[in-house]
C-alpha atoms as a PDB file:
ATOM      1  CA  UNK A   1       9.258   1.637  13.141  1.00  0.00           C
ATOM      2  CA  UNK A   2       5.469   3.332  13.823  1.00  0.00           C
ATOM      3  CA  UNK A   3       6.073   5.743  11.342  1.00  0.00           C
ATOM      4  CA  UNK A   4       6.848   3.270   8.432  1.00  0.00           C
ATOM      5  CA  UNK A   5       4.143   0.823   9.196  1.00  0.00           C
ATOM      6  CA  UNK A   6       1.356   3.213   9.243  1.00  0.00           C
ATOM      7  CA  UNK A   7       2.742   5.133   5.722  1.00  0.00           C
ATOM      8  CA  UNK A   8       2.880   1.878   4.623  1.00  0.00           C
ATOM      9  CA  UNK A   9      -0.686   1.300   5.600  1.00  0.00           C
ATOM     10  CA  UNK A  10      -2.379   4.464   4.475  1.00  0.00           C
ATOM     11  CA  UNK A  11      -0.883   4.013   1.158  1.00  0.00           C
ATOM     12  CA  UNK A  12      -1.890   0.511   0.822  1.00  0.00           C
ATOM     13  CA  UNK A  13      -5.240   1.255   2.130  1.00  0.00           C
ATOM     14  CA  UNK A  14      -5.288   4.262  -0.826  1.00  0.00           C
ATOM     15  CA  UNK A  15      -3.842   2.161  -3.248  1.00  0.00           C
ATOM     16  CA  UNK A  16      -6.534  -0.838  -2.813  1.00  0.00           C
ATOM     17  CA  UNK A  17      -9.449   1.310  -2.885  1.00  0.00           C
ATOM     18  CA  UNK A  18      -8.183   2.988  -6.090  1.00  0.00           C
ATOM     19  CA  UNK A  19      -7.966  -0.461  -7.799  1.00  0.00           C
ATOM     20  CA  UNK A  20     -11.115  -1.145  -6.176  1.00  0.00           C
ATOM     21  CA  UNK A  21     -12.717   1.784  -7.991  1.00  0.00           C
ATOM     22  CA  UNK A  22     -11.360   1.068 -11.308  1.00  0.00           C
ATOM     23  CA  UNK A  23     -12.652  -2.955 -10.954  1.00  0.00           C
ATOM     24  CA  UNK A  24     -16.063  -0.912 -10.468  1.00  0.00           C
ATOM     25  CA  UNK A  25     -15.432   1.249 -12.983  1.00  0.00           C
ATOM     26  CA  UNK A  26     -14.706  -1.969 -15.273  1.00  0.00           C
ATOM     27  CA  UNK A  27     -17.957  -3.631 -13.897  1.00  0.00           C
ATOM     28  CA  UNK A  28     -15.891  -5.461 -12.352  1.00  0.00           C
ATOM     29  CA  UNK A  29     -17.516  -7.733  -9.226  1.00  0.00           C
ATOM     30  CA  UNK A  30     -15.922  -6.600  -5.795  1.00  0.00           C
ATOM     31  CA  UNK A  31     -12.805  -9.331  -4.755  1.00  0.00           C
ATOM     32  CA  UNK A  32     -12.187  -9.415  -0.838  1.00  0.00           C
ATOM     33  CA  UNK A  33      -9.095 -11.271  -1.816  1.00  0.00           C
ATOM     34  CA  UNK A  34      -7.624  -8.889  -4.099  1.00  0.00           C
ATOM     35  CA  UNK A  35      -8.472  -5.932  -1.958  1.00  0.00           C
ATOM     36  CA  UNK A  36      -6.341  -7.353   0.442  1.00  0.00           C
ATOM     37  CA  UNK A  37      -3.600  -8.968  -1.384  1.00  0.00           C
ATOM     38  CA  UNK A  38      -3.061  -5.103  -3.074  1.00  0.00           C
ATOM     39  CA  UNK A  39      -3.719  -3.804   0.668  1.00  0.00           C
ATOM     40  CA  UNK A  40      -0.932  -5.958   1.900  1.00  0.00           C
ATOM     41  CA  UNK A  41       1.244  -5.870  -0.511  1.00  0.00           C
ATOM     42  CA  UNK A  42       1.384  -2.243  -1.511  1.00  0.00           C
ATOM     43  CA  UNK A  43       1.941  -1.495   2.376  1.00  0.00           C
ATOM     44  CA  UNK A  44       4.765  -3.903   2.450  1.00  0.00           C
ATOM     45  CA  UNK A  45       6.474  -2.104  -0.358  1.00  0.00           C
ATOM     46  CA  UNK A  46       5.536   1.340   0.362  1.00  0.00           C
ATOM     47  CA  UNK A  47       6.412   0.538   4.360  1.00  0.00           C
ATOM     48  CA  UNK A  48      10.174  -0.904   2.823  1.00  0.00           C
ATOM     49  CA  UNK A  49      10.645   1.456   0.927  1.00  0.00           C
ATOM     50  CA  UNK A  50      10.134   4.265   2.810  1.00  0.00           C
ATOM     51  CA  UNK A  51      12.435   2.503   5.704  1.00  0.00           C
ATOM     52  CA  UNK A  52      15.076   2.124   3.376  1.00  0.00           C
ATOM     53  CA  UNK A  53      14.989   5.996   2.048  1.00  0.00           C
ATOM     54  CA  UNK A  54      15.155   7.322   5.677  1.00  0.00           C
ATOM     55  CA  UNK A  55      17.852   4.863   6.657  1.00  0.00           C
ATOM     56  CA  UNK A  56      19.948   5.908   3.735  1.00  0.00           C
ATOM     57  CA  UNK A  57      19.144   9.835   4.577  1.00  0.00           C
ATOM     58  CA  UNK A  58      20.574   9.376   8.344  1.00  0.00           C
ATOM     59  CA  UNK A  59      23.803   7.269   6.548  1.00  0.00           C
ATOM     60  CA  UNK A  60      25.054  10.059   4.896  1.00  0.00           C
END
């Protein structure tokens, strides 16, 4: 369960600071509040998804 939380958390961190970057990139002004709803989010996916490929790999 370590394993998918942190993925999930290194990609979410990834993903947020690359849409952080392109909000700069847009002049954009810096959102805590998106940073971490795409932090949180992201990792929740990533984290889920990730559980359910390895689950699926040990089912067969």
């Amino acid at each position: 369960m370590k394993k998918y939380i942190l993925s999930g958390l290194i990609s979410g961190l990834v993903f947020a600071l690359i849409m952080a970057g392109w909000d700069y990139y847009k002049e954009l002004p810096f959102s805590v509040i998106k940073f971490i709803a795409h932090l949180v989010l992201f990792a929740a996916l990533n984290g889920y998804l990730t559980y359910r490929r390895d689950h699926k790999k040990l089912n067969k």
